[in-house]
PDB file of N, CA and C in Angstrom:
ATOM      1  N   UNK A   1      81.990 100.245 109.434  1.00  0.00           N
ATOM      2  CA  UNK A   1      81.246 100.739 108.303  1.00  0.00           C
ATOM      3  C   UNK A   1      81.461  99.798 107.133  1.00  0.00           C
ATOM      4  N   UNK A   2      80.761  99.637 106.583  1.00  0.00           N
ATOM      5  CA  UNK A   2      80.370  98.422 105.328  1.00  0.00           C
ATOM      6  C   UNK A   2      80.060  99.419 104.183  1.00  0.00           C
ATOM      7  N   UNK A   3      80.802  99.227 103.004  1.00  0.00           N
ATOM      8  CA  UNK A   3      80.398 100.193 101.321  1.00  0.00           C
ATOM      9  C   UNK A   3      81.237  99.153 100.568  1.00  0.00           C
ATOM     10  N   UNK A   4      80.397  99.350  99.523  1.00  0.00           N
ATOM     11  CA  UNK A   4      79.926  98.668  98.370  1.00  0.00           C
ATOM     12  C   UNK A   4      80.635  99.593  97.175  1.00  0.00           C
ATOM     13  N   UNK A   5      81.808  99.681  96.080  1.00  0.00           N
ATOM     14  CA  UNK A   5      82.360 100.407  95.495  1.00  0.00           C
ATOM     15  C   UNK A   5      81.942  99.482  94.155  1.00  0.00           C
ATOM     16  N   UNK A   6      81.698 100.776  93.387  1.00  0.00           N
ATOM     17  CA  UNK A   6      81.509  99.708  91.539  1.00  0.00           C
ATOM     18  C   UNK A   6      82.801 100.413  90.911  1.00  0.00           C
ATOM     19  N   UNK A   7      83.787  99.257  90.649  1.00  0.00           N
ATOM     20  CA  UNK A   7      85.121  99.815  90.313  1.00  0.00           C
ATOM     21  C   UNK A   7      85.008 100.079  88.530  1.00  0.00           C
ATOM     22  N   UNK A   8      85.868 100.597  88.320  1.00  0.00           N
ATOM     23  CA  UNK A   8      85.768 101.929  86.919  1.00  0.00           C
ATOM     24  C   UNK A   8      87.114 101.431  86.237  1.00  0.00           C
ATOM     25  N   UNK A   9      87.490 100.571  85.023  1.00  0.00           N
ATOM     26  CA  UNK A   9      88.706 100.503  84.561  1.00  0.00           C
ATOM     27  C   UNK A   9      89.195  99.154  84.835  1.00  0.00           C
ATOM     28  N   UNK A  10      88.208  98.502  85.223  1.00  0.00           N
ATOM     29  CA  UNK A  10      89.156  96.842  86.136  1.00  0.00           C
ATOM     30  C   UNK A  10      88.341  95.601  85.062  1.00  0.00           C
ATOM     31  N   UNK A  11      88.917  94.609  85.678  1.00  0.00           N
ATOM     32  CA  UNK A  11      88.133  93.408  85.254  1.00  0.00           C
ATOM     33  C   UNK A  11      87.361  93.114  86.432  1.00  0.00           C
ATOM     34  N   UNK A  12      87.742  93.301  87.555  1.00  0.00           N
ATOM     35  CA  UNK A  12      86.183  93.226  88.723  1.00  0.00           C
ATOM     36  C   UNK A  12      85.192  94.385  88.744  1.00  0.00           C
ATOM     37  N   UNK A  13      84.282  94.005  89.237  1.00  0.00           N
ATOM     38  CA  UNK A  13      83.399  95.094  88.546  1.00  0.00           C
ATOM     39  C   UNK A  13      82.963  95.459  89.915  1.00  0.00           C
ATOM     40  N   UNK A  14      82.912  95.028  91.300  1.00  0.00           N
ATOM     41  CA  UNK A  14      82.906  96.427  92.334  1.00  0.00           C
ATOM     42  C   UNK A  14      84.036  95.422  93.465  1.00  0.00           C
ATOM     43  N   UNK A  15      83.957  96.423  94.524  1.00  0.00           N
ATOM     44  CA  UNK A  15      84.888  95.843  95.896  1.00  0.00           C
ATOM     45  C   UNK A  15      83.600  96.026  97.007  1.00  0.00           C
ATOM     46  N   UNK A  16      83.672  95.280  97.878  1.00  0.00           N
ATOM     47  CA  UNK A  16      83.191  95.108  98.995  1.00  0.00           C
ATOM     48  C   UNK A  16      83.659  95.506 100.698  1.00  0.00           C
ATOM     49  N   UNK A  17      83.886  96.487 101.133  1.00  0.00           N
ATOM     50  CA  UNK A  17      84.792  96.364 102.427  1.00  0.00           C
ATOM     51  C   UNK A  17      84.006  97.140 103.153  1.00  0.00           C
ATOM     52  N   UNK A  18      84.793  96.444 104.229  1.00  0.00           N
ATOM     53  CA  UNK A  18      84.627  96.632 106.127  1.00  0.00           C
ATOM     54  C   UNK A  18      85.381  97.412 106.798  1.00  0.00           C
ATOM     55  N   UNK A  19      85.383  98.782 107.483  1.00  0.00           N
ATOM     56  CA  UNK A  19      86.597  99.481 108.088  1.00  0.00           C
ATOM     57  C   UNK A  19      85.834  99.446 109.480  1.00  0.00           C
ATOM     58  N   UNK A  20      86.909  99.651 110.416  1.00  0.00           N
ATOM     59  CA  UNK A  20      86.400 100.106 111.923  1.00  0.00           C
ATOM     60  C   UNK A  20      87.517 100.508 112.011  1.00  0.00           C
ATOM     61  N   UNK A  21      87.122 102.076 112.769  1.00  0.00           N
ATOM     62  CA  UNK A  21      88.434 102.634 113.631  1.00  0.00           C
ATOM     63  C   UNK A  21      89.766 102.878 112.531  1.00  0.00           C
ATOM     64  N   UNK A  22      89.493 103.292 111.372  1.00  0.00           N
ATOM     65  CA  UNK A  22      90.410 103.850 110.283  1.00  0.00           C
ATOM     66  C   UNK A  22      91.095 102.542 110.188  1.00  0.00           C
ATOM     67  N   UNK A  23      90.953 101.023 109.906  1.00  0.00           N
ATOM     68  CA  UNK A  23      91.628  99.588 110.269  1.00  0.00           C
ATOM     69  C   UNK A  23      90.497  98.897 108.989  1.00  0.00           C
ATOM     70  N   UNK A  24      91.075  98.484 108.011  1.00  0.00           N
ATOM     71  CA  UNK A  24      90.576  97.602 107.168  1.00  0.00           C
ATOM     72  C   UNK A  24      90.056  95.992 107.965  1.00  0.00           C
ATOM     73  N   UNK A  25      88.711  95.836 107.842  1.00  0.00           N
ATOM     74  CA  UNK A  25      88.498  94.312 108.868  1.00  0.00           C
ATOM     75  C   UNK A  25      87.663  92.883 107.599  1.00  0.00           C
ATOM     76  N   UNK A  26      87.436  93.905 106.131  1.00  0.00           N
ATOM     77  CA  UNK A  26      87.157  92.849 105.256  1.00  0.00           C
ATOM     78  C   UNK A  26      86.794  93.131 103.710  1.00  0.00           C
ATOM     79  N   UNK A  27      87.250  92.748 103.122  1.00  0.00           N
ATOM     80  CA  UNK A  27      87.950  93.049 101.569  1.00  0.00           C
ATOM     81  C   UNK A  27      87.336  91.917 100.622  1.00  0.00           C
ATOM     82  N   UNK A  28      86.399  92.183  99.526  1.00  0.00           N
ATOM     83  CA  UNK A  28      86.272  91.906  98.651  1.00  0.00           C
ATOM     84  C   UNK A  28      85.802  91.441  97.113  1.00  0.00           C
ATOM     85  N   UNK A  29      87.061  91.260  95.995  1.00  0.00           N
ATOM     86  CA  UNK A  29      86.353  92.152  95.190  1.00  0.00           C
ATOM     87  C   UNK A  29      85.885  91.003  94.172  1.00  0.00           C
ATOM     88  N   UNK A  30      84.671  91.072  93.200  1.00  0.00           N
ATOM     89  CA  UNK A  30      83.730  90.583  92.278  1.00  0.00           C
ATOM     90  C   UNK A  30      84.064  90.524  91.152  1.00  0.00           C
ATOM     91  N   UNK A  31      84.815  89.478  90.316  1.00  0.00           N
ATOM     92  CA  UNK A  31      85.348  89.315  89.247  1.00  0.00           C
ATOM     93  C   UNK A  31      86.300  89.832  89.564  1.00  0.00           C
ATOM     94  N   UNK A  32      87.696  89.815  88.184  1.00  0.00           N
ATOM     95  CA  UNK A  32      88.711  90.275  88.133  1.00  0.00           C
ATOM     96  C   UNK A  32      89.677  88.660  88.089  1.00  0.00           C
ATOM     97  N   UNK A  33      90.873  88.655  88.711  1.00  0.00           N
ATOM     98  CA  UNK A  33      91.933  87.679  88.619  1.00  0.00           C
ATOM     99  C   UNK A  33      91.686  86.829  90.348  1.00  0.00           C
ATOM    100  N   UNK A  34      90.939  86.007  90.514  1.00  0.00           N
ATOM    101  CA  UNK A  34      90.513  85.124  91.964  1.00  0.00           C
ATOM    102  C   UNK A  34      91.438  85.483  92.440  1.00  0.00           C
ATOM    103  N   UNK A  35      92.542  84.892  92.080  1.00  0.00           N
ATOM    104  CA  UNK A  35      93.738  84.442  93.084  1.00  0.00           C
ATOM    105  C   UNK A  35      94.516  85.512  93.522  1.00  0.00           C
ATOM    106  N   UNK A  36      94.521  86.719  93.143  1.00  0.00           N
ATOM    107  CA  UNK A  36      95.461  87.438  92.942  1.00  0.00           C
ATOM    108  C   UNK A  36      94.873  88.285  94.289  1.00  0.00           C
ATOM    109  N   UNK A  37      93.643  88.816  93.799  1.00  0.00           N
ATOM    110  CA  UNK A  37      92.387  90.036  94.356  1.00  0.00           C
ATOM    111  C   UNK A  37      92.416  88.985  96.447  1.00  0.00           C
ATOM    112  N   UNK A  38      92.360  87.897  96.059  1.00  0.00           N
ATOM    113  CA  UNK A  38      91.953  86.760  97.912  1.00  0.00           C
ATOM    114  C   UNK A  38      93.405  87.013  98.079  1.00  0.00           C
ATOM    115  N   UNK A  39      94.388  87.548  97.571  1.00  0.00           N
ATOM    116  CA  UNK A  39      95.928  87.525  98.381  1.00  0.00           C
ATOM    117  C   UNK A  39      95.722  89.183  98.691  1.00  0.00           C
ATOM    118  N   UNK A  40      95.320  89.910  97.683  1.00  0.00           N
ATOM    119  CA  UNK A  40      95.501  91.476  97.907  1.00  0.00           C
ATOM    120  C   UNK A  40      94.550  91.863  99.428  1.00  0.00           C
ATOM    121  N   UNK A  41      93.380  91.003  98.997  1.00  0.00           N
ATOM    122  CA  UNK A  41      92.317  91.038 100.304  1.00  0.00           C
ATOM    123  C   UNK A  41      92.765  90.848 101.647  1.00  0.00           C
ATOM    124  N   UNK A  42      93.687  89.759 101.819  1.00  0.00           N
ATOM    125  CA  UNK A  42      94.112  88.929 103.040  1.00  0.00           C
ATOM    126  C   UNK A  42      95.582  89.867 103.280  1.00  0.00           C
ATOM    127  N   UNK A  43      96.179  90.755 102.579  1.00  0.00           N
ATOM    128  CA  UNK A  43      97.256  91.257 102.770  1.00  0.00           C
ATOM    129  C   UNK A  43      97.008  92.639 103.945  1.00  0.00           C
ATOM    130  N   UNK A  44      95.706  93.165 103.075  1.00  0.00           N
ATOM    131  CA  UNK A  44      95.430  94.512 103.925  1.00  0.00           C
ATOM    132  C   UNK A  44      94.377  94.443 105.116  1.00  0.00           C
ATOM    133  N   UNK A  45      93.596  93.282 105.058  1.00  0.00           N
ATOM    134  CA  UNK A  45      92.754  93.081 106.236  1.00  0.00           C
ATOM    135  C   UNK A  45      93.670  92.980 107.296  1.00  0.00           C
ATOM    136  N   UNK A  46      93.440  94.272 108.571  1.00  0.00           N
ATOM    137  CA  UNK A  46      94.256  94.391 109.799  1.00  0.00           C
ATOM    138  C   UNK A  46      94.893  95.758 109.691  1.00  0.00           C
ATOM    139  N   UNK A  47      95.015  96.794 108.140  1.00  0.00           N
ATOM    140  CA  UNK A  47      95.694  97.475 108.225  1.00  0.00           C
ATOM    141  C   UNK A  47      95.262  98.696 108.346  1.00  0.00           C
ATOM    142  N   UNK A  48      95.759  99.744 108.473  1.00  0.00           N
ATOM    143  CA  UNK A  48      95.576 100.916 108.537  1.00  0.00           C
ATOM    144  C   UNK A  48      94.646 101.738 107.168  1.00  0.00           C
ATOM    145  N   UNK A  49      94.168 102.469 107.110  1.00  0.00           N
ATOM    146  CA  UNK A  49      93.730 102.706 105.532  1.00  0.00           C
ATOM    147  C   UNK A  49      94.693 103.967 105.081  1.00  0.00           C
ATOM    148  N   UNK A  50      95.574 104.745 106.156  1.00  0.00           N
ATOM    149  CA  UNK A  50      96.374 105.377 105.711  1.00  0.00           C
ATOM    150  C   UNK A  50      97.766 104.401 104.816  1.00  0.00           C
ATOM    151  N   UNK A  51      98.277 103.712 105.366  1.00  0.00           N
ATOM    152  CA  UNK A  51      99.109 102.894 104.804  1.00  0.00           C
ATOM    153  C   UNK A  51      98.795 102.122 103.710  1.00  0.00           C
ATOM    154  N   UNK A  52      97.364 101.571 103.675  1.00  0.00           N
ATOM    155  CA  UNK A  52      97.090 100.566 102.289  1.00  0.00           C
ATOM    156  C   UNK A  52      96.887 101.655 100.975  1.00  0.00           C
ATOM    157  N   UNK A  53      96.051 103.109 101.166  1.00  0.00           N
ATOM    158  CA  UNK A  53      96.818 103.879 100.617  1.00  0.00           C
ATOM    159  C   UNK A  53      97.681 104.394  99.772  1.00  0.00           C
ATOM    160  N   UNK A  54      98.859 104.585 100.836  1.00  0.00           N
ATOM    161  CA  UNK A  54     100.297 105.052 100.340  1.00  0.00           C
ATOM    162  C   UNK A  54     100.890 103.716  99.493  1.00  0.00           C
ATOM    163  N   UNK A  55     100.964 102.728  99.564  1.00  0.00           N
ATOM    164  CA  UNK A  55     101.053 101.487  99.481  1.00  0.00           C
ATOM    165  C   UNK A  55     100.628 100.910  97.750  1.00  0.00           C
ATOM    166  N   UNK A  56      99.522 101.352  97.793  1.00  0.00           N
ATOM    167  CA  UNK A  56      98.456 100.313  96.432  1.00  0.00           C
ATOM    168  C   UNK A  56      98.071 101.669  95.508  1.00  0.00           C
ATOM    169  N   UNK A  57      97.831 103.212  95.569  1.00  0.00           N
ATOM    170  CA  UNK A  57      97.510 104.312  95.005  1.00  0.00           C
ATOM    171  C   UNK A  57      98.439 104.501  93.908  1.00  0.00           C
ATOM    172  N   UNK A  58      97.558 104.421  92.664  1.00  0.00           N
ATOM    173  CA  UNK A  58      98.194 104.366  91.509  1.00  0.00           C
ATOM    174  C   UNK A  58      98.751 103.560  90.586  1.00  0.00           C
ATOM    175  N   UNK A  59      98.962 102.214  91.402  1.00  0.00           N
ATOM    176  CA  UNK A  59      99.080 101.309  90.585  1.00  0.00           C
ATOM    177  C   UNK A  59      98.595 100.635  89.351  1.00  0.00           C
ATOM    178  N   UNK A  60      99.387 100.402  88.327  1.00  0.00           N
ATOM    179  CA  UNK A  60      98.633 100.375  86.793  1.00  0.00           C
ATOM    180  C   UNK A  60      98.463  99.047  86.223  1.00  0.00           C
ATOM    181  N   UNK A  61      97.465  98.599  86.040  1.00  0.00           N
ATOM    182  CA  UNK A  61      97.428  96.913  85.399  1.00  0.00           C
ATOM    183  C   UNK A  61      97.790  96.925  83.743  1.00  0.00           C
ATOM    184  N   UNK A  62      99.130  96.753  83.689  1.00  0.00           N
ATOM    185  CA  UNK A  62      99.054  96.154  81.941  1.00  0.00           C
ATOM    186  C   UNK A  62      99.160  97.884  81.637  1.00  0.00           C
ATOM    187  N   UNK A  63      98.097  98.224  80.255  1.00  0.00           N
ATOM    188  CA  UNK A  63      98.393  99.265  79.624  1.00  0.00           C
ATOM    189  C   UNK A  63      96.848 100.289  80.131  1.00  0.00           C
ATOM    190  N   UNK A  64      96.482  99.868  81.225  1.00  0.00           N
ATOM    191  CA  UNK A  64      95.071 100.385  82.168  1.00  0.00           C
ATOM    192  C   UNK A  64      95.768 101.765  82.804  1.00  0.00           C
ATOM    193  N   UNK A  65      94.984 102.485  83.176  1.00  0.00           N
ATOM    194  CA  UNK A  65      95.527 103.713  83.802  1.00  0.00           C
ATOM    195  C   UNK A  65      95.040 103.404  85.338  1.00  0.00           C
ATOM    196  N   UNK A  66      94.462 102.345  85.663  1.00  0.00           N
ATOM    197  CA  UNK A  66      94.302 102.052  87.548  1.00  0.00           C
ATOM    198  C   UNK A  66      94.285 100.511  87.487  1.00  0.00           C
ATOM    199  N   UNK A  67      94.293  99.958  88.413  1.00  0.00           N
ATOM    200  CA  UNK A  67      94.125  98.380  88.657  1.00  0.00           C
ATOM    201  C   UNK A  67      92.911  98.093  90.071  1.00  0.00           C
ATOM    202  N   UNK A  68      92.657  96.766  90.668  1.00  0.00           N
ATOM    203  CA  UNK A  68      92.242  96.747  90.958  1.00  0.00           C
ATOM    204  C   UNK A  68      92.591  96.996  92.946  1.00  0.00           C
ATOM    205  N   UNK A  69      94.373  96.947  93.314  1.00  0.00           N
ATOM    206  CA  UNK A  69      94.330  98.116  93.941  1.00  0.00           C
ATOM    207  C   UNK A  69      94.143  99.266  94.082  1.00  0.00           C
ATOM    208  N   UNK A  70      94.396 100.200  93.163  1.00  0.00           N
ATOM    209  CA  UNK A  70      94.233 101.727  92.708  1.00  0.00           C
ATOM    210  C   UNK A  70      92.342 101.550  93.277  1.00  0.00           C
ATOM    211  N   UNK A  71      91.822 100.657  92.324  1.00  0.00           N
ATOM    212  CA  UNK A  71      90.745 100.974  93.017  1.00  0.00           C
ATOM    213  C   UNK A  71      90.105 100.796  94.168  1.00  0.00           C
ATOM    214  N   UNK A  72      90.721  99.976  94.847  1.00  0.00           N
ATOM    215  CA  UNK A  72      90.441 100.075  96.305  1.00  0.00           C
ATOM    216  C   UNK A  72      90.924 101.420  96.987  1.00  0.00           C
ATOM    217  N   UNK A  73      91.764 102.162  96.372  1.00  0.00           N
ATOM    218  CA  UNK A  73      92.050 103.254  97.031  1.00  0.00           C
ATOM    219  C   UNK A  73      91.201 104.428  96.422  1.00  0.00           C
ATOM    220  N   UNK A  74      90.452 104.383  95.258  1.00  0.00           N
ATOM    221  CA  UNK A  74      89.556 105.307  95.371  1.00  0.00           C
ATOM    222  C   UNK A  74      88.206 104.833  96.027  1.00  0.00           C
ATOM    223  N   UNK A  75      88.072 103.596  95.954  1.00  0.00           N
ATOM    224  CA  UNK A  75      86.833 103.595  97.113  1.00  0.00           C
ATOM    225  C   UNK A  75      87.005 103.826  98.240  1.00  0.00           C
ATOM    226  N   UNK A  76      88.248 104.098  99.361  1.00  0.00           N
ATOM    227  CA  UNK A  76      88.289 104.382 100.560  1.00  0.00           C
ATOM    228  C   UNK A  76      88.371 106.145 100.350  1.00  0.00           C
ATOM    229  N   UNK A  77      88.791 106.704  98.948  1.00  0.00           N
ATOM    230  CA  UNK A  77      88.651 108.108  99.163  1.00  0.00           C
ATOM    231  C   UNK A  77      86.742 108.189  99.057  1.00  0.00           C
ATOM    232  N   UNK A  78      86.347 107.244  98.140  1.00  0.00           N
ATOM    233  CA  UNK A  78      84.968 107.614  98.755  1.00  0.00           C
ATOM    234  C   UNK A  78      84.095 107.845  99.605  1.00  0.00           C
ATOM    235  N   UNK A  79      84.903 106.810 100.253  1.00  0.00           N
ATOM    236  CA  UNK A  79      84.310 106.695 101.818  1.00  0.00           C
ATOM    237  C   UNK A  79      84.900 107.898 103.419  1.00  0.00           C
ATOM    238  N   UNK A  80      85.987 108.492 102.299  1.00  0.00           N
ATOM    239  CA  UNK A  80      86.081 109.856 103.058  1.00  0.00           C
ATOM    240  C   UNK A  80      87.487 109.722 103.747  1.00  0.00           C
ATOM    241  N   UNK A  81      87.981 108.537 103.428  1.00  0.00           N
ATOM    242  CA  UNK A  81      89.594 108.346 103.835  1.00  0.00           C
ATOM    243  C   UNK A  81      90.307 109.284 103.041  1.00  0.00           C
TER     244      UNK A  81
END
């Protein structure tokens, strides 16, 4: 399954991902910090979406109340994870 998330609170402005079989297979996100977002991408591609999750949920950028993990984890609650 392929969805398209417009992230809320970030300096990237949406995420892009690929799941099969509850397994993250491709990550990524549009503006924000390059270098940072192609390591976060390449970290969770292969993983579980329960674990990336528990893992990245809640995390705060600076004086932001989500970052641009946090928001990868509300786009997988969008998607019904």
């Amino acid at each position: 399954m392929e969805y398209v998330y417009k992230t809320q609170g970030t300096c990237s402005s949406s995420i892009r991902l690929s799941v099969d079989n509850d397994v993250i297979t491709d990550v990524s996100f549009q503006g924000g910090c390059h270098g940072n977002l192609q390591g976060i991408s390449c970290l969770v591609k292969g993983m579980k979406i329960e674990e990336v999750i528990v893992r990245l949920k809640g995390i705060c950028c600076g004086n932001k109340s989500t970052s641009c993990p946090d928001q990868l984890c509300h786009a997988l609650h969008e998607m019904g994870y």
